[in-house]
Protein backbone atom coordinates (compact mmCIF):
# COMPACT_ATOMS: atom_id res chain seq x y z
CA UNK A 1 -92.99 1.52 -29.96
CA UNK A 2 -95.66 1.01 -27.08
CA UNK A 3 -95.75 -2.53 -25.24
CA UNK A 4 -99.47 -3.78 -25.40
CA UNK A 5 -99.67 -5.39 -21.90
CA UNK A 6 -99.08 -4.51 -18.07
CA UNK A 7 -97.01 -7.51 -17.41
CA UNK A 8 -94.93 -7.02 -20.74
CA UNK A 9 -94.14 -3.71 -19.02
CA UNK A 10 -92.75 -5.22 -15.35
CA UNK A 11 -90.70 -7.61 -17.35
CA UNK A 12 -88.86 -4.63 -19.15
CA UNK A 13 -88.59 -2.92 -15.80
CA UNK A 14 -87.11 -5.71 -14.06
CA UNK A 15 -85.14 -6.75 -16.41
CA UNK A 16 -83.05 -3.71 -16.72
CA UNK A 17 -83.12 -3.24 -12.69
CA UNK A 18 -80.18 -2.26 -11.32
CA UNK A 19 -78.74 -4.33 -7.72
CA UNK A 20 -79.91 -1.21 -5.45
CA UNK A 21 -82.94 -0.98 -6.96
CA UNK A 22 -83.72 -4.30 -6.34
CA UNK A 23 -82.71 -3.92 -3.06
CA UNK A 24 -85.00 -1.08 -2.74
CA UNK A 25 -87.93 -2.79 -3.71
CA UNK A 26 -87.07 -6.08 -1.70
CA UNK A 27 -87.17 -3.75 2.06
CA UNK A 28 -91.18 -2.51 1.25
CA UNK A 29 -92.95 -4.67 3.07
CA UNK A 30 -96.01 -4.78 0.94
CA UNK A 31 -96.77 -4.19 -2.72
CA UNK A 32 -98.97 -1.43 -1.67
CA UNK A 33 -95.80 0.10 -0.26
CA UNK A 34 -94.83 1.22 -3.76
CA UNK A 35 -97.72 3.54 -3.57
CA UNK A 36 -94.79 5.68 -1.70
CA UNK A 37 -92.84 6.21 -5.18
CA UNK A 38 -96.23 7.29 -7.30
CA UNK A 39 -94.85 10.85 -7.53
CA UNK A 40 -91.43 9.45 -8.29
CA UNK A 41 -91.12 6.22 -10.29
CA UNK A 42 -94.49 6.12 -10.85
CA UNK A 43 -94.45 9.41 -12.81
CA UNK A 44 -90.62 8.49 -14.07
CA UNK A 45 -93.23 5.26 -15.91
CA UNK A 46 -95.72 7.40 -16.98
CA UNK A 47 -93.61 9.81 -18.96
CA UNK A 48 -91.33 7.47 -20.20
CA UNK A 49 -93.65 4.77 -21.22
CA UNK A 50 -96.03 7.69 -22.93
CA UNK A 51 -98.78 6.91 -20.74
CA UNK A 52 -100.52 9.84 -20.96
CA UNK A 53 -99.99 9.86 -24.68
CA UNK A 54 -104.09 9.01 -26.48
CA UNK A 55 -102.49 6.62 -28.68
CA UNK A 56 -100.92 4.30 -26.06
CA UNK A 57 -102.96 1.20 -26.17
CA UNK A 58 -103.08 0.78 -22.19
CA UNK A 59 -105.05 4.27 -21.34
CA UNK A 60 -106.08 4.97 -25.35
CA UNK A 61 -109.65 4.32 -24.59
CA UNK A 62 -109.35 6.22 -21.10
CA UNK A 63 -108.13 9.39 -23.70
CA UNK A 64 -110.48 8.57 -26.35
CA UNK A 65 -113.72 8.09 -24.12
CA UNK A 66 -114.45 10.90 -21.37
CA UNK A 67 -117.78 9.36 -21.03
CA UNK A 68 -116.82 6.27 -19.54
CA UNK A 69 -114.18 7.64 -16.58
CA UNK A 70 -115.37 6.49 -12.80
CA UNK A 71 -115.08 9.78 -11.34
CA UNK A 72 -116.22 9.93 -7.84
CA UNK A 73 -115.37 13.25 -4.94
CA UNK A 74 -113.38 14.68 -8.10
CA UNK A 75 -111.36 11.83 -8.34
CA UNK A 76 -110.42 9.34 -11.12
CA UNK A 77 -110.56 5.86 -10.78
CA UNK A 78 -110.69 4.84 -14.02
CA UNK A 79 -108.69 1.51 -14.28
CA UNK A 80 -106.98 2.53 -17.88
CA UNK A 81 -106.68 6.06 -16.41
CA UNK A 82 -102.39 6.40 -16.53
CA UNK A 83 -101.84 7.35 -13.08
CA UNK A 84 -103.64 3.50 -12.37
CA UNK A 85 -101.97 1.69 -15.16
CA UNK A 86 -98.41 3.16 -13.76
CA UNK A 87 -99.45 1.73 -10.39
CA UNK A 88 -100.27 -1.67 -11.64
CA UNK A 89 -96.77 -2.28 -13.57
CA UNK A 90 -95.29 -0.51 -10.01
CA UNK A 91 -97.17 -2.96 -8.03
CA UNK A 92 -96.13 -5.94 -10.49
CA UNK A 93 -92.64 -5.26 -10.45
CA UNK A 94 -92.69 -5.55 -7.18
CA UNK A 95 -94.45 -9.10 -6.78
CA UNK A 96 -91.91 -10.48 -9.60
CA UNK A 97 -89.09 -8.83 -7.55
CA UNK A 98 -90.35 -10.43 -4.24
CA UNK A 99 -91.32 -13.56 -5.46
């Protein structure tokens, strides 16, 4: 069963956080420092959230609408695109973690 929001996400992440990982996140400096771990946790969230599944409601219209994906220099930037919606629930763990 998919979550239906970004934040509802980072509180399932850091609620199940284990004391090193906290740690972990606590020494980068910035929350764009988690950009780092996009190959790593980022894809661990992807895959195990089904992210890249077209019936997850946080990228479904991203899968169901080609037409509307802000491609620029052969790059996605859609904002419901799942490597950006990973980064967003990376970059909000973080901020609840350092807060």
């Amino acid at each position: 069963m998919y979550l239906h929001s970004i934040a509802a996400y980072v509180d399932k992440i850091v609620d199940e956080l284990d004391k090193e990982s906290l740690n972990a996140l606590r020494e980068l400096k910035t929350e764009d420092d988690v950009m780092i771990l996009h190959h790593s946790w980022g894809m661990a969230i992807r895959n195990e959230f089904g992210l890249w599944r077209p019936d997850h409601p946080l990228t479904q219209h991203w899968h169901e609408h080609p037409e509307d994906h802000d491609v620029r220099d052969g790059c996605d930037y859609s904002n419901d695109h799942p490597d950006a919606v990973s980064c967003e629930i990376m970059r909000g763990v973080w901020r609840k973690v350092n807060a």
